[in-house]
N, C-alpha and C. Protein backbone atom coordinates (compact mmCIF):
# COMPACT_ATOMS: atom_id res chain seq x y z
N UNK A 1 -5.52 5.16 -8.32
CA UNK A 1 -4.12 5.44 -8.14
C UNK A 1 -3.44 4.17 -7.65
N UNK A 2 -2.32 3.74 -8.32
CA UNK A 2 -1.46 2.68 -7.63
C UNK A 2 -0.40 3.23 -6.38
N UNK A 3 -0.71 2.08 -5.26
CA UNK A 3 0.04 2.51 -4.44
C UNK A 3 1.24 2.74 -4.53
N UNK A 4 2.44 1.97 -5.52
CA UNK A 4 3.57 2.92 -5.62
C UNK A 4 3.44 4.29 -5.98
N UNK A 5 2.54 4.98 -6.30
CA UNK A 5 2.70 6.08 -6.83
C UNK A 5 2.76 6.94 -5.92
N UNK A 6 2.43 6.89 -4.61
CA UNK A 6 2.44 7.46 -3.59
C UNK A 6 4.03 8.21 -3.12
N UNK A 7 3.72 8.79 -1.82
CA UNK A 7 4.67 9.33 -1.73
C UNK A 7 4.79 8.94 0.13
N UNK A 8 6.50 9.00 0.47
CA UNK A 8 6.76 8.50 1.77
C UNK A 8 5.79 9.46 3.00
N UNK A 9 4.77 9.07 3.65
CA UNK A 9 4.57 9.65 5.04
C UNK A 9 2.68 9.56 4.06
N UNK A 10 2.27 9.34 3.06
CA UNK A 10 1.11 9.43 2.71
C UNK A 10 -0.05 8.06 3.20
N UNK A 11 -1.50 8.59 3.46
CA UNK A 11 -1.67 7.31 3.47
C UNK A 11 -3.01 7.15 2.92
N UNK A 12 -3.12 6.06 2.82
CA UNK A 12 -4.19 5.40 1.28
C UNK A 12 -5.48 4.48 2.14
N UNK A 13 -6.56 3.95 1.42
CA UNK A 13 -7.31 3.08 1.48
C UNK A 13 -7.37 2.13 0.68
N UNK A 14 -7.14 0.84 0.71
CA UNK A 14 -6.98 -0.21 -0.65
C UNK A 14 -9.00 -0.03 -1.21
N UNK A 15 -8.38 0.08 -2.62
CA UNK A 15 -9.40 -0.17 -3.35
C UNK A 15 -10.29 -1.40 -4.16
N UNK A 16 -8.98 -2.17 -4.58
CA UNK A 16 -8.97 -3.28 -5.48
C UNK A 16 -7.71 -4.18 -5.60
N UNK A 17 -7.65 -5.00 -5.42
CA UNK A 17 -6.17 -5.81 -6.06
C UNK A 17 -6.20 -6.43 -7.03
N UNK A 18 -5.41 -5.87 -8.41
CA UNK A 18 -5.35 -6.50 -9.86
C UNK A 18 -4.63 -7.54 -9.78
N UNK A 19 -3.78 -8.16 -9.17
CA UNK A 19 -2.56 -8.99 -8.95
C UNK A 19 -3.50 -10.30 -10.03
N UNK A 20 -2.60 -11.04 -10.22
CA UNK A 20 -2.98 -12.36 -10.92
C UNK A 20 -3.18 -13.59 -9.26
N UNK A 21 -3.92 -14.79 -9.38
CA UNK A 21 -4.57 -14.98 -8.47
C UNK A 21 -3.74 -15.89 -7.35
N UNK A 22 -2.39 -16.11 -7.91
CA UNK A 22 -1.36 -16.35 -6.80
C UNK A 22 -0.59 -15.16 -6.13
N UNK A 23 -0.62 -13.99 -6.50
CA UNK A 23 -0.13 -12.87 -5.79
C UNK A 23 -1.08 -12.48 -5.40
N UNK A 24 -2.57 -12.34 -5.77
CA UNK A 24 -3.78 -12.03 -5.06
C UNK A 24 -3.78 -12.47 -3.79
N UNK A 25 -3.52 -13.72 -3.46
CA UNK A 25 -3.50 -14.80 -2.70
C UNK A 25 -3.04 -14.34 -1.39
N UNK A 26 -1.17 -14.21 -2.33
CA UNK A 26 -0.62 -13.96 -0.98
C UNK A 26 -0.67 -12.31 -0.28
N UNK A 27 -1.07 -11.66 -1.18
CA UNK A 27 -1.41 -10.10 -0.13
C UNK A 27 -2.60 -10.37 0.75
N UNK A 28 -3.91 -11.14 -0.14
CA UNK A 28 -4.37 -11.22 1.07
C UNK A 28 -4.26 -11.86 2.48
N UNK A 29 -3.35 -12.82 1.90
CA UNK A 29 -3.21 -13.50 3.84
C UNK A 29 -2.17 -12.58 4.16
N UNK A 30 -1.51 -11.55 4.01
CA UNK A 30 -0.54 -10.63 4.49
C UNK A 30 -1.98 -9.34 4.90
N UNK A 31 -2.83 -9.49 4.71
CA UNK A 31 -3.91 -8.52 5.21
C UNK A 31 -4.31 -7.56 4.27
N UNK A 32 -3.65 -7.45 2.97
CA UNK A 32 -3.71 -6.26 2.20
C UNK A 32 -5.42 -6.63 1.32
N UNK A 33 -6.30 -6.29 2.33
CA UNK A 33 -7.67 -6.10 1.54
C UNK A 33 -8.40 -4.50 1.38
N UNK A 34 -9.60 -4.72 0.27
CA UNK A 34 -9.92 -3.90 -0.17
C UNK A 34 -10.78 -2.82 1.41
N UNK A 35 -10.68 -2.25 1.46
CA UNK A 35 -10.98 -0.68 2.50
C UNK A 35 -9.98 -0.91 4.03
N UNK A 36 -8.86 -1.85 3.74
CA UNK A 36 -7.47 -1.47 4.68
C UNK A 36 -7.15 -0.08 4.50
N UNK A 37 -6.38 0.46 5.34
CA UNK A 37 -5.69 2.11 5.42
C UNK A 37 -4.07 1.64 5.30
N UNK A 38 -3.68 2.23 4.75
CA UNK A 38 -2.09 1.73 4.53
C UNK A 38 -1.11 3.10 4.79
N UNK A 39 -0.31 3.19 5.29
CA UNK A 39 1.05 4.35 5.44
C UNK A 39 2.29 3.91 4.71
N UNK A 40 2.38 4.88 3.97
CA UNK A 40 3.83 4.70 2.91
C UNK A 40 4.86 4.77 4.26
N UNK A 41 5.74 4.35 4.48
CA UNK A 41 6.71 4.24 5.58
C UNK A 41 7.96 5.40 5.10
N UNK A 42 8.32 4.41 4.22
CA UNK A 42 9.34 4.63 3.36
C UNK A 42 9.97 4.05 1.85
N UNK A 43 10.83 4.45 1.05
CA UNK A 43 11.09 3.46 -0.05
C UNK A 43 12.50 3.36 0.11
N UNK A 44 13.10 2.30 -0.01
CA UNK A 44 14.66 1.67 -0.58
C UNK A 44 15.05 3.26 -1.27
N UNK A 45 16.57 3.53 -1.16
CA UNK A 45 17.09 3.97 -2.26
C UNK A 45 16.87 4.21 -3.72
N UNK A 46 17.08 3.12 -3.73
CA UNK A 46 16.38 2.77 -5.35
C UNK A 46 14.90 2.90 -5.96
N UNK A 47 13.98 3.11 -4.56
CA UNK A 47 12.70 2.77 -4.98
C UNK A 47 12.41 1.51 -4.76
N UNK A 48 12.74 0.46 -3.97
CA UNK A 48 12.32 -0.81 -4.58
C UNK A 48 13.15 -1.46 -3.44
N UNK A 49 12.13 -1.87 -2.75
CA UNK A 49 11.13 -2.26 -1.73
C UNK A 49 10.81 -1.16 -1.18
N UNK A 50 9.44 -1.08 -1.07
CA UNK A 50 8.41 -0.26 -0.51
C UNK A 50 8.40 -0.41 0.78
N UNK A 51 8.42 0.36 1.80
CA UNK A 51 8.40 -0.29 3.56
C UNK A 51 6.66 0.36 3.73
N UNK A 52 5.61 -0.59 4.07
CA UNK A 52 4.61 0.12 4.56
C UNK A 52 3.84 -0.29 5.80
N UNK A 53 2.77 0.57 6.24
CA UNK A 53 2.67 0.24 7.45
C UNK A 53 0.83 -0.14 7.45
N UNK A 54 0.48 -1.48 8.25
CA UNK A 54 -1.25 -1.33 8.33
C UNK A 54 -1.48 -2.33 9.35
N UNK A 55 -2.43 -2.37 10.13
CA UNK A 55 -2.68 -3.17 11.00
C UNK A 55 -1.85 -3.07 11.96
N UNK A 56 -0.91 -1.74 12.45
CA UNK A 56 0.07 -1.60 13.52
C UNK A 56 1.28 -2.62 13.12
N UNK A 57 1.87 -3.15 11.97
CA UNK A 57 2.72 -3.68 11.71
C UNK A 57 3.23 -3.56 10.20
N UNK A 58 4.48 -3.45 9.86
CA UNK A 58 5.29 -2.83 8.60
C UNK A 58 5.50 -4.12 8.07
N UNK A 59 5.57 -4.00 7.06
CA UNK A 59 5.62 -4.81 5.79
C UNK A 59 6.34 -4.09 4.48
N UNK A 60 7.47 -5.56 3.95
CA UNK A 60 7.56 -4.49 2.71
C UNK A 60 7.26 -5.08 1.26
N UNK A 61 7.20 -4.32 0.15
CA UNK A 61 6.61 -4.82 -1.42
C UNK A 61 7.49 -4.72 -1.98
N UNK A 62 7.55 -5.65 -3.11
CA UNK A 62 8.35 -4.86 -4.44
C UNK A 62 7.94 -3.98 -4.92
N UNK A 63 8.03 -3.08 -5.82
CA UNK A 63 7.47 -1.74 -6.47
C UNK A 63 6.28 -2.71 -7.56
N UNK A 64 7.04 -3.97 -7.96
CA UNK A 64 5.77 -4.55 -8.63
C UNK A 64 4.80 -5.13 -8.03
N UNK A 65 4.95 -5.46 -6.88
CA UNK A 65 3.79 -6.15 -6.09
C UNK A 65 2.89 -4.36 -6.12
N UNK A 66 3.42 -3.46 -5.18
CA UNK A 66 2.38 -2.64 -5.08
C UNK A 66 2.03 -1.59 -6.45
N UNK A 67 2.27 -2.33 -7.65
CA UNK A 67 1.54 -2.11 -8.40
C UNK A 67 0.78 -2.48 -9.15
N UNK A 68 0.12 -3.29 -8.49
CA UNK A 68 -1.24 -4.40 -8.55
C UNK A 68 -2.49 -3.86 -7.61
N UNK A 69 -1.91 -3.12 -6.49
CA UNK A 69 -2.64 -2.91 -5.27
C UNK A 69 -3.27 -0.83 -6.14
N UNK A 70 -4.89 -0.56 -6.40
CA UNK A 70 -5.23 0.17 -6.59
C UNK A 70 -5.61 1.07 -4.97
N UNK A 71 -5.56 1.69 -5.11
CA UNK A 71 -5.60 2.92 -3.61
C UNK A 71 -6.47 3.95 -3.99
N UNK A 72 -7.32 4.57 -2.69
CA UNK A 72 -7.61 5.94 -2.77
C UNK A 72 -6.42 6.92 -1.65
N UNK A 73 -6.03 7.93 -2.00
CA UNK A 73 -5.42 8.68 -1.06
C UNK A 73 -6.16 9.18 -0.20
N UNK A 74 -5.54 9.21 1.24
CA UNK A 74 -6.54 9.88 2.05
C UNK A 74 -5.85 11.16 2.65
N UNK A 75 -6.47 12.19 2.67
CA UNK A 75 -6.47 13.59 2.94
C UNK A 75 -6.17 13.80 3.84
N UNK A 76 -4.80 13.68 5.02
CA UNK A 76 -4.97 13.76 6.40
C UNK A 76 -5.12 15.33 6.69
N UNK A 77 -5.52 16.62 6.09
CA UNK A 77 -5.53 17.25 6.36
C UNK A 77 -6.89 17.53 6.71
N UNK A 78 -7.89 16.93 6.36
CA UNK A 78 -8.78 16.90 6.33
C UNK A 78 -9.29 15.86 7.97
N UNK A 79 -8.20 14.93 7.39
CA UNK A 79 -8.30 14.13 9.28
C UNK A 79 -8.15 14.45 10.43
N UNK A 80 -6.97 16.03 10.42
CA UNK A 80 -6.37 15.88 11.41
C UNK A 80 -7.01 17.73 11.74
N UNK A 81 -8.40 17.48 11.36
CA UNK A 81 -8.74 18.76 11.24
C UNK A 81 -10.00 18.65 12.79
């Protein structure tokens, strides 16, 4: 699943990053690696910029950056059980 596909208040585990190897680059020194936990925050109006949250600090994407970034969803119902 790509992380835009998500929905606001959901939250994910990075799986993989397809990005080409200068946007690879820069998510990873922004921290976005593979088994991070990520929180959809919120989205722009429009969709576009993504506000998300990991490492106790928000960050935001273009809708095309985080759709490079592959995710598993995680079940908080299952977490918060």
């Amino acid at each position: 699943m790509l992380l835009s596909q998500l929905q606001s208040g959901d939250k994910c585990s990075v799986t993989e990053l397809t990005a080409d190897s200068i946007l690879k680059q820069k998510m990873i020194t922004m921290g976005i690696l593979p088994g991070v936990e990520i929180e959809i925050v919120k989205f722009a109006p429009l969709g576009d910029p993504i506000e998300i949250k990991m490492n106790n600090a928000n960050l935001s994407l273009r809708k095309q950056e985080a759709d490079q970034i592959l995710v598993s969803k995680i079940d908080t119902a299952k977490t918060n059980s």
